[in-house]
Protein backbone atom coordinates (compact mmCIF):
# COMPACT_ATOMS: atom_id res chain seq x y z
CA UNK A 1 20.97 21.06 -27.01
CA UNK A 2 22.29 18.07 -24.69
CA UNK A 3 20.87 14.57 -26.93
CA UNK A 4 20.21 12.58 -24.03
CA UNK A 5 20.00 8.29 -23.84
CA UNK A 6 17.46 7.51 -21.24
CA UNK A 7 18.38 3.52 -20.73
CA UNK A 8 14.98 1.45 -19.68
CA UNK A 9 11.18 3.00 -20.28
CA UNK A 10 10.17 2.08 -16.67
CA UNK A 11 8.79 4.51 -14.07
CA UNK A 12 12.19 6.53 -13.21
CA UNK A 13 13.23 6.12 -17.32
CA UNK A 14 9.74 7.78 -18.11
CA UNK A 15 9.55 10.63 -15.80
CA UNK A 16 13.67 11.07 -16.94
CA UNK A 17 12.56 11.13 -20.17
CA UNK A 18 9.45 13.61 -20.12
CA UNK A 19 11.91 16.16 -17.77
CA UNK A 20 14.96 15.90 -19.93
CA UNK A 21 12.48 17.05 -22.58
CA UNK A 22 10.82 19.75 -20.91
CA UNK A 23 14.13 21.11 -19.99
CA UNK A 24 15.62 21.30 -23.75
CA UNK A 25 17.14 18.11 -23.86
CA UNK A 26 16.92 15.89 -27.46
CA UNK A 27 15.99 12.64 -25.84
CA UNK A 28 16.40 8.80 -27.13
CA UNK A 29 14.67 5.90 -24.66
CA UNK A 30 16.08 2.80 -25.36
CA UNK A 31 14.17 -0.05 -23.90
CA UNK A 32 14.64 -3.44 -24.09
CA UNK A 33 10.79 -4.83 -24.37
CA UNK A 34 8.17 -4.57 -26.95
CA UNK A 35 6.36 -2.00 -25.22
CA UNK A 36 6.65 0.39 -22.38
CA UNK A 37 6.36 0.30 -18.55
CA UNK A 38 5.79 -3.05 -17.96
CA UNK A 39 6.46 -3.42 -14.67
CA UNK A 40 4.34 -0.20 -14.10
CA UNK A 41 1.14 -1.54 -15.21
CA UNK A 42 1.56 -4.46 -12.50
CA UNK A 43 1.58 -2.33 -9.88
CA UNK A 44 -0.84 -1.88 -6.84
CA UNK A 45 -2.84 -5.05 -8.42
CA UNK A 46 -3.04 -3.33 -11.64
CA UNK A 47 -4.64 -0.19 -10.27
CA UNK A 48 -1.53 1.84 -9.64
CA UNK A 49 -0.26 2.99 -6.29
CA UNK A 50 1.66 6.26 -7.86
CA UNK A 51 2.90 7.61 -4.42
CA UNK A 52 2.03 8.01 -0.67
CA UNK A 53 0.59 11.38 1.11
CA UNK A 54 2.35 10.21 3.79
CA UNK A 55 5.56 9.58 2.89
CA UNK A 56 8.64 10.10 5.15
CA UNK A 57 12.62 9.61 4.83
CA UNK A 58 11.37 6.66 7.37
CA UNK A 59 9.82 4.36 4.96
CA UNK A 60 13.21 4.13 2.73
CA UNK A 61 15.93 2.09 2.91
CA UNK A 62 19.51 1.57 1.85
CA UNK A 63 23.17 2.02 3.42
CA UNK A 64 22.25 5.28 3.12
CA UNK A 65 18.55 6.28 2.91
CA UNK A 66 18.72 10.28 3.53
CA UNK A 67 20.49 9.80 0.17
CA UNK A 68 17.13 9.77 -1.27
CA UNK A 69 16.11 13.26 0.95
CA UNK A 70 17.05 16.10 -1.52
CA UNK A 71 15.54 14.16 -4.49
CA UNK A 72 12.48 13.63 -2.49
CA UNK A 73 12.35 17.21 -1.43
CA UNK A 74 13.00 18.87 -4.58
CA UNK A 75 10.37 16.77 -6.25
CA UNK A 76 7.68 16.11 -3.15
CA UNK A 77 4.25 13.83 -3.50
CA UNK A 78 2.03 17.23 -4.22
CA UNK A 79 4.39 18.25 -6.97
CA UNK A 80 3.92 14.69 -8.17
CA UNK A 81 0.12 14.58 -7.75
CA UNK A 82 -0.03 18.10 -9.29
CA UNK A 83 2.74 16.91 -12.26
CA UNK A 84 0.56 13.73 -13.44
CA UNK A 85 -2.77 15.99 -13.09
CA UNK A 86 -1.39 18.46 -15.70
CA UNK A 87 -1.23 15.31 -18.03
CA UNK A 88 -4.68 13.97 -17.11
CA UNK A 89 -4.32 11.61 -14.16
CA UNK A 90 -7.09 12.84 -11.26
CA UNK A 91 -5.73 11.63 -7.74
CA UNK A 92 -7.31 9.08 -5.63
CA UNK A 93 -6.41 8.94 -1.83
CA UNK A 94 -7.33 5.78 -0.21
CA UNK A 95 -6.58 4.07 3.12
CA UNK A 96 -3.25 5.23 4.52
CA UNK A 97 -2.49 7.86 2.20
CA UNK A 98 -2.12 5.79 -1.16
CA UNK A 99 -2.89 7.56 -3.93
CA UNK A 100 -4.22 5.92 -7.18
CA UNK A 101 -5.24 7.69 -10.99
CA UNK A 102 -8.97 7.91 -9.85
CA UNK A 103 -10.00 5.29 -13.28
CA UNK A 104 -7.86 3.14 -11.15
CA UNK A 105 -5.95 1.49 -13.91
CA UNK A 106 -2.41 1.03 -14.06
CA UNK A 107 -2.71 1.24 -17.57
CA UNK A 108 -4.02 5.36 -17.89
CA UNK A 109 -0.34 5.83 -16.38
CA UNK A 110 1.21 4.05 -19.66
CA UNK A 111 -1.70 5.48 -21.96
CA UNK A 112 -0.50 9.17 -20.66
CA UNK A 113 3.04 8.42 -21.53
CA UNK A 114 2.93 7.16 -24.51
CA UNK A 115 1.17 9.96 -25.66
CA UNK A 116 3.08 12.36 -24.22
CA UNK A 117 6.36 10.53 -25.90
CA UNK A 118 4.54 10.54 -28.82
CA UNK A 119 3.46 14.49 -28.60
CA UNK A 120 6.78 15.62 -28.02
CA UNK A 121 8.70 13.95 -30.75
CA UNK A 122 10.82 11.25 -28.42
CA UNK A 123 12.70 8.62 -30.07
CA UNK A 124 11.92 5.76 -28.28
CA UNK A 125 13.53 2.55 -29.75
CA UNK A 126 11.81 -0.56 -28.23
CA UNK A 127 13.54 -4.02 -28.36
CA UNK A 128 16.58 -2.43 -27.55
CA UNK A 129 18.86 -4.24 -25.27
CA UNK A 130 22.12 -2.53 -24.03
CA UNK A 131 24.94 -4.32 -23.94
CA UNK A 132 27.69 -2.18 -23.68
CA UNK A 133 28.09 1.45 -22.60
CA UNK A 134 31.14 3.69 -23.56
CA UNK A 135 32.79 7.53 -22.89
CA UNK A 136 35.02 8.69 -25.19
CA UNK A 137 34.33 12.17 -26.13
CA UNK A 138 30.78 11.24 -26.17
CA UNK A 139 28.70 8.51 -25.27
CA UNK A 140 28.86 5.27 -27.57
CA UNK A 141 25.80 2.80 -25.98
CA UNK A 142 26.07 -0.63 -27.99
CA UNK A 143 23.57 -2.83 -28.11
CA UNK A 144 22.71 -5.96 -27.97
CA UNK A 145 21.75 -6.10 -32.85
CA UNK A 146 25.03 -4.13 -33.04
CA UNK A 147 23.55 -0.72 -33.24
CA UNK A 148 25.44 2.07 -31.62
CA UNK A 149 23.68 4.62 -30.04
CA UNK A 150 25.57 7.85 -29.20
CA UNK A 151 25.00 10.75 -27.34
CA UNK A 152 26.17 13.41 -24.55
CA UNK A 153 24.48 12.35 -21.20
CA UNK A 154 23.34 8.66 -20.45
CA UNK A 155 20.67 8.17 -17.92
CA UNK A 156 20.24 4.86 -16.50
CA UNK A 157 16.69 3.32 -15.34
CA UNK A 158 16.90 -0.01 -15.88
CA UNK A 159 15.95 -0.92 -12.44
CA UNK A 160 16.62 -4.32 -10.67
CA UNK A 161 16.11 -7.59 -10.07
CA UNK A 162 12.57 -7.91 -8.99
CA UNK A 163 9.64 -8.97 -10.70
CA UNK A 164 12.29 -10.63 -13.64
CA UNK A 165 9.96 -11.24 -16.02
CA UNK A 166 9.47 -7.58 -16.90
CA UNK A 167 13.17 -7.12 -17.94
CA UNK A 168 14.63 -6.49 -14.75
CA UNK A 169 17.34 -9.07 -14.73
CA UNK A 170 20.27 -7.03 -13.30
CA UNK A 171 21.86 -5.76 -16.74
CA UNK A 172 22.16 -2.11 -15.17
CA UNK A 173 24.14 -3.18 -12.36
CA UNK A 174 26.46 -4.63 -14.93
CA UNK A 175 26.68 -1.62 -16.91
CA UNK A 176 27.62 0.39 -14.09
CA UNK A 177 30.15 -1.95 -12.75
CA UNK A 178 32.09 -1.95 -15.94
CA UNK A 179 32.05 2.00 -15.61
CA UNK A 180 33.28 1.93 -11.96
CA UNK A 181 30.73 1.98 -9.58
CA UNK A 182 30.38 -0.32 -7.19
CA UNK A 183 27.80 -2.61 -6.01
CA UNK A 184 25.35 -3.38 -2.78
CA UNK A 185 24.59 -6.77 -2.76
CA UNK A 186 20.95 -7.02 -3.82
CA UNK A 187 18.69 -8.91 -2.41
CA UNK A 188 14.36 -8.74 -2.45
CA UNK A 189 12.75 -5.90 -0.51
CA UNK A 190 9.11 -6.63 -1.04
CA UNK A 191 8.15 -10.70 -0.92
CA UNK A 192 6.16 -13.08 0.53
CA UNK A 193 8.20 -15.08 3.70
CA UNK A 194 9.02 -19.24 3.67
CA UNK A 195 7.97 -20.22 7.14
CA UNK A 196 9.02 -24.04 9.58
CA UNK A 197 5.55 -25.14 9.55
CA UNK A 198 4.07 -28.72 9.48
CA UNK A 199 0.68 -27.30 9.19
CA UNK A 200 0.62 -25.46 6.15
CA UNK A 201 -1.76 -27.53 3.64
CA UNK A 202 -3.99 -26.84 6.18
CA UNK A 203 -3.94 -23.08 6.41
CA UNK A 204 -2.97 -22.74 2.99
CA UNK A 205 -5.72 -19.78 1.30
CA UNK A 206 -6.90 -18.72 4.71
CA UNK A 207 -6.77 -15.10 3.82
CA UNK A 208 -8.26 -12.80 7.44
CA UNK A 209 -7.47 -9.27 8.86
CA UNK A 210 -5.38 -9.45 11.64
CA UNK A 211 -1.55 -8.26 12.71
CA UNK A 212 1.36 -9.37 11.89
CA UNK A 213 4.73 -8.37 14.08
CA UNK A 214 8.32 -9.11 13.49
CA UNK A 215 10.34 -10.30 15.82
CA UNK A 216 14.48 -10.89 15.15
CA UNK A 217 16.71 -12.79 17.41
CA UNK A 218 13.44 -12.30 20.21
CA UNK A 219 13.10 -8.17 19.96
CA UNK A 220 10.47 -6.61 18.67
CA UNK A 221 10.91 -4.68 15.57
CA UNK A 222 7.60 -3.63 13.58
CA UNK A 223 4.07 -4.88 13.07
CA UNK A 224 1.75 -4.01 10.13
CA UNK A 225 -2.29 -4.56 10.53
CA UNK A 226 -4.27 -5.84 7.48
CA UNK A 227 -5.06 -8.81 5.09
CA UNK A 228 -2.39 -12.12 6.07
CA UNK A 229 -2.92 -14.54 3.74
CA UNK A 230 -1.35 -18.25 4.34
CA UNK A 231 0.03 -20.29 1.52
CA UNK A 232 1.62 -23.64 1.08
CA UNK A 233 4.84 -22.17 1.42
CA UNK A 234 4.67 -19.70 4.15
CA UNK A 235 2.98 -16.26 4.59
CA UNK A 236 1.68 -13.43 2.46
CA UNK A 237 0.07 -10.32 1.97
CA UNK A 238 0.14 -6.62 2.47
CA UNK A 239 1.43 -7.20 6.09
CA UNK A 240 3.72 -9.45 5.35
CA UNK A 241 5.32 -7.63 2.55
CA UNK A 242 5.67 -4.61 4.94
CA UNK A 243 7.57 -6.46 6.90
CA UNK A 244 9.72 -8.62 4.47
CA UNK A 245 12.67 -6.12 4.01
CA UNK A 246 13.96 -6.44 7.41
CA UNK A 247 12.90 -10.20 7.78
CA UNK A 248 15.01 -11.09 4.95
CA UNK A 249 17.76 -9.15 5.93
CA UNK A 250 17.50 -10.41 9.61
CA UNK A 251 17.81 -13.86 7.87
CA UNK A 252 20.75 -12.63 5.71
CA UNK A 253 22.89 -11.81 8.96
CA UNK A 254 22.08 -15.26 10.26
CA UNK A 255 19.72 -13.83 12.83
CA UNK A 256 16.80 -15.69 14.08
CA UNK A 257 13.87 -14.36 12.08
CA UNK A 258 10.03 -14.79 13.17
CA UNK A 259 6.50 -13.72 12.41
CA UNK A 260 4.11 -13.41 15.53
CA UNK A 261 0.75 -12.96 13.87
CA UNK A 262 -2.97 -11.98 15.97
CA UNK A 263 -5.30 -13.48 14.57
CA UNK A 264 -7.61 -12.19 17.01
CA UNK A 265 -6.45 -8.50 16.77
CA UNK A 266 -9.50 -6.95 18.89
CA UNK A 267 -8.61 -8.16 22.13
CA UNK A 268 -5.19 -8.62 24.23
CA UNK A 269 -4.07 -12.12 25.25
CA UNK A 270 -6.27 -11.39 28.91
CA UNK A 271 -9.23 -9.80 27.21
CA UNK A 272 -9.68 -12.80 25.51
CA UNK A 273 -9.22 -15.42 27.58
CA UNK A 274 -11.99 -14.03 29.74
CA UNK A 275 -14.05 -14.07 26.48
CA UNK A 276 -13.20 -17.57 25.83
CA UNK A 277 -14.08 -18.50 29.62
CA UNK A 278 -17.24 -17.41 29.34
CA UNK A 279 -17.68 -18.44 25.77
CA UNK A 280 -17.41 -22.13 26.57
CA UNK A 281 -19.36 -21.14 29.54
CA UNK A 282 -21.97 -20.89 27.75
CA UNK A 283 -21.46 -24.19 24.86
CA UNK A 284 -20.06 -26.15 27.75
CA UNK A 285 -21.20 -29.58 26.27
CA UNK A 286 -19.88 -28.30 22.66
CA UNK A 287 -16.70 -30.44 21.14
CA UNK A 288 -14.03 -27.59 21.48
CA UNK A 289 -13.56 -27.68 17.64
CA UNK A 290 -17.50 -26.79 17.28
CA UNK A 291 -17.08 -24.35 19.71
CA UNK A 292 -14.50 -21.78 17.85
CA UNK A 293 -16.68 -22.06 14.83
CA UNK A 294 -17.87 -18.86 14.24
CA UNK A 295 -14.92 -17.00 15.79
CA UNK A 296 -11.99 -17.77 13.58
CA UNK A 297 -11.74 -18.91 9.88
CA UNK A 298 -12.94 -22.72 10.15
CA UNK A 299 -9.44 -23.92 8.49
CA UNK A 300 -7.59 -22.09 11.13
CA UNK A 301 -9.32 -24.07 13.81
CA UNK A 302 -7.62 -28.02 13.39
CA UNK A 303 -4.01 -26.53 13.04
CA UNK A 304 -4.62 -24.24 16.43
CA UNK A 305 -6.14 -26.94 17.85
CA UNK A 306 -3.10 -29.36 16.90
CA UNK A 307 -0.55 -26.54 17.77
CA UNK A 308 -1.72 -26.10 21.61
CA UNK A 309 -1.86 -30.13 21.87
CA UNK A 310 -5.74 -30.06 22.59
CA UNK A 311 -8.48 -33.02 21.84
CA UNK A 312 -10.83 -31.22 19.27
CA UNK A 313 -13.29 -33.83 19.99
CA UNK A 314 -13.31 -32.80 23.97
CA UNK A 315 -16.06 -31.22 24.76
CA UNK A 316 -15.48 -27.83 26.21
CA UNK A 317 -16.32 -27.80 29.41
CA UNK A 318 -13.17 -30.51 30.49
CA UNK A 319 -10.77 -28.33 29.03
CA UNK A 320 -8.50 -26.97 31.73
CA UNK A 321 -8.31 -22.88 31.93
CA UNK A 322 -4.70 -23.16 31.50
CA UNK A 323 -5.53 -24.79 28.37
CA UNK A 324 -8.04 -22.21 27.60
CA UNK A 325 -5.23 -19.64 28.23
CA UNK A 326 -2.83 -21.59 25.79
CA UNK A 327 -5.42 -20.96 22.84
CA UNK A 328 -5.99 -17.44 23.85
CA UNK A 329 -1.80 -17.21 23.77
CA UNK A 330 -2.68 -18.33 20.05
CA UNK A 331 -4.72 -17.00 18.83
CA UNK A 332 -3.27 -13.53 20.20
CA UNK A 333 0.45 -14.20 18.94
CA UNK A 334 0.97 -17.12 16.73
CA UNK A 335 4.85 -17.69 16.40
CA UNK A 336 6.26 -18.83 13.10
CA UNK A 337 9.82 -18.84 12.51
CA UNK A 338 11.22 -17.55 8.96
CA UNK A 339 13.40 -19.58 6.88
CA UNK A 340 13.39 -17.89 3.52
CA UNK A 341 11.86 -15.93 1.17
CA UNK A 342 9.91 -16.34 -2.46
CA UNK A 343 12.26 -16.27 -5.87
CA UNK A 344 13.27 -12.89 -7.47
CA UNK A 345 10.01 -13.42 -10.00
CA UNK A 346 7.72 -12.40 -7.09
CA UNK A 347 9.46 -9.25 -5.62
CA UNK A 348 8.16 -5.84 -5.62
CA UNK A 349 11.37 -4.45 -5.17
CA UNK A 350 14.90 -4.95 -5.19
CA UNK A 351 17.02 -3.84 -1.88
CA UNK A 352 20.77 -2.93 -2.73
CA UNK A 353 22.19 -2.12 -5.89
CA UNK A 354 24.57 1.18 -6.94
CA UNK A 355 26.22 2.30 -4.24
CA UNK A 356 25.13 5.63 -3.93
CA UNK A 357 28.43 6.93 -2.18
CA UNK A 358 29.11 7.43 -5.68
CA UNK A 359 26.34 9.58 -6.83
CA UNK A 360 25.48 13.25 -6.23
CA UNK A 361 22.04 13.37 -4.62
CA UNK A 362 21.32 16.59 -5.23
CA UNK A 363 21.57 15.90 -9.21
CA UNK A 364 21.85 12.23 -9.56
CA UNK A 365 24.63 12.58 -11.53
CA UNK A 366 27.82 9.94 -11.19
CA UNK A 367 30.99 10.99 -9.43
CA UNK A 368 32.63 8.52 -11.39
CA UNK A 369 31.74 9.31 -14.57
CA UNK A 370 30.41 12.41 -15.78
CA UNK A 371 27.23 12.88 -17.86
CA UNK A 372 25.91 9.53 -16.58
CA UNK A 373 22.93 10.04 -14.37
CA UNK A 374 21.64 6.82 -12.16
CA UNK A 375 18.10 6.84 -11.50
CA UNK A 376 15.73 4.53 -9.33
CA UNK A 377 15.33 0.99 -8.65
CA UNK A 378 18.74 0.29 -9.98
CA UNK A 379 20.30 2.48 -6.83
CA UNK A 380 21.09 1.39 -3.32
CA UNK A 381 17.70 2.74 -2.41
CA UNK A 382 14.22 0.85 -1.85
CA UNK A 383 11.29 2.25 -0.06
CA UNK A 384 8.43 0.28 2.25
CA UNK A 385 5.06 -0.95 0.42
CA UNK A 386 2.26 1.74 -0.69
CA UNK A 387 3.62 3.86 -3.37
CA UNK A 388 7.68 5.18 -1.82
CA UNK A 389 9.06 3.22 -4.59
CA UNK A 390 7.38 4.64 -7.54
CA UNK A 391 7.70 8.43 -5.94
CA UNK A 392 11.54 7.62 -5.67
CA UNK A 393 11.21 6.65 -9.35
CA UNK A 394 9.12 10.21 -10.34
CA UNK A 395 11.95 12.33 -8.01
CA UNK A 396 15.25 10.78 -8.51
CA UNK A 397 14.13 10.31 -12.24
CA UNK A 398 12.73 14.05 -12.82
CA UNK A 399 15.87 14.89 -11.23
CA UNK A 400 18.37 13.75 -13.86
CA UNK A 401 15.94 14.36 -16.67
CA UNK A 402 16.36 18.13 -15.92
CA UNK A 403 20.12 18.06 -15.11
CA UNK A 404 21.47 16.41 -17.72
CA UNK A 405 19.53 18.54 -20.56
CA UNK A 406 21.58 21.71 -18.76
CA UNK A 407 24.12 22.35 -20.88
């Protein structure tokens, strides 16, 4: 019997932990909070996005993301689904395949594991920070009291850098450096974007449904539809964090970075111009502030009007139809440039990490060193909003758990 040393009681550490154990292994999880799956219980606003039914290689990324393939194959989103049902968590599909635990709590994920840790006899040692990790003819992990810790196969789930007040603070990526493997820069994957705007207080709350596209050095990349939320400091919300991978990493190759958002996302630029024509048609002695109340979110309407250089007080039947074009132009693709991003505290995800040239993706076990097994956020592998990260956590970490107790 292999004693296995799961490092970090997060999503990928769990699942590690539960297969190791199902598979024969004698399994320690050493974790450096008080309690379990911290970062877990945050997730999908506290309800839990566990995985996608939609997922594809597509929404993950990486220097290499069909690293992640034969990890996601070997342990899919129905196996998952099926995997958590077995230990009492009913599936709850909701809009664009997310699935949820139907109590929608992110807390009947940690309730499940702790009782199945507890059930099975697991030593898990909380307040246990690693601080060193050794092979000799065994593994020696040292940590941070002075205990040593030893045992045959080390997995390590200690994830990132994002959402740092969880524990994620980067130690793994120090552990495996001192063993050899190299690392991707990191940077965040999942964040809310700094905008160049000197209308912010103003729009700051507005919170509508409309789209949001990226644009890099003028091309078109991607757009996500949904909630965009404007804040003090820039942009939010589930659109914006869709896009916010490969924003920040335009921005990190010094390209010119920009968010075109529709807040009108019903009609084209033409469509509505036509509407607006005939909509001040029919207010004609209306100030043209007055006049867009009732279409758009009221604290929209001053910095739109400011933007397109317009008198709000005017009434609307001066204003010229180029003019009226201008605001349709708007109010169909409002351009903000990108200058930054939010700190590590409010990232979903962290983007680089363990180079996974170095890792066998069919086990997740290290080329480099032998019996150590690398598993989830901490890799060179990050995956688009809506529950890809947490299914790379279940595969890559149900993965190891079952190769390392093979003896």
């Amino acid at each position: 019997m292999n004693k296995i040393i799961v490092i970090g009681a997060g999503a990928a550490g769990l699942m590690a932990a539960l297969s190791a154990n199902e598979n024969g292994g004698q399994v320690t999880i050493l974790e450096r909070n008080d309690r379990i799956g911290r970062k877990l219980l945050a997730t999908g606003n506290g309800r839990c996005n566990y995985t996608n039914i939609n997922l594809n290689i597509e929404n993950y990324h990486g220097h290499n993301r069909k690293f992640a393939y034969s990890a996601l194959s070997q342990f899919d989103v129905y196996r998952t689904m099926s995997y958590f049902e077995e230990l009492g968590i009913t599936p709850k599909v909701e809009e664009r395949g997310k699935v949820f635990p139907a109590s929608l709590q992110s807390s009947s994920m940690i309730d499940i594991f702790n009782y199945e840790i507890k059930n099975r006899n697991i030593d898990l040692q909380l307040n246990s920070f690693v601080k060193n990790i050794y092979k000799e003819d065994n593994f020696k992990v040292q940590l941070e009291d002075g205990r040593v810790v030893t045992g045959d196969k080390i997995i390590l789930a200690t994830g990132g850098m994002s959402l740092e007040n969880t524990g994620s603070d980067g130690n793994g990526y120090n552990l495996a450096d001192k063993l050899g493997h190299e690392i991707i820069e990191t940077f965040p994957g999942i964040v809310q974007l700094n905008l160049e705007s000197d209308k912010l207080k103003e729009k700051s709350g507005v919170r509508f449904d409309g789209i949001a596209e990226l644009h890099i050095d003028g091309e078109y990349i991607m757009e996500d539809e949904g909630d965009v939320l404007f804040t003090d400091y820039g942009i939010s919300g589930p659109t914006i964090l869709q896009l916010s991978r490969r924003a920040i990493d335009g921005l990190r190759n010094n390209k010119d970075v920009s968010i075109h958002v529709k807040v009108i996302k019903d009609r084209n630029m033409e469509e509505l111009y036509e509407y607006l024509i005939m909509r001040f048609q029919n207010m004609n002695t209306k100030p043209l502030r007055e006049s867009l109340i009732g279409l758009i979110n009221k604290k929209l309407i001053n910095p739109i009007i400011k933007t397109v250089r317009l008198d709000g007080k005017r009434p609307v039947a001066e204003i010229a139809n180029k003019d009226v074009r201008r605001l349709a132009d708007i109010l169909t693709s409002w351009k903000f440039k990108v200058i930054g991003h939010q700190p590590w505290e409010f990232a979903q995800v962290t983007a680089g990490g363990i180079d996974t040239k170095s890792i066998d993706n069919r086990t997740m076990e290290s080329k480099i060193v032998p019996g150590l097994y690398i598993v989830g956020e901490v890799m060179d592998i990050d995956g688009d909003c809506g529950g890809y990260n947490l299914q790379w956590a279940w595969s890559s970490g149900y993965l190891a758990g079952k190769n390392a107790s093979e003896i």
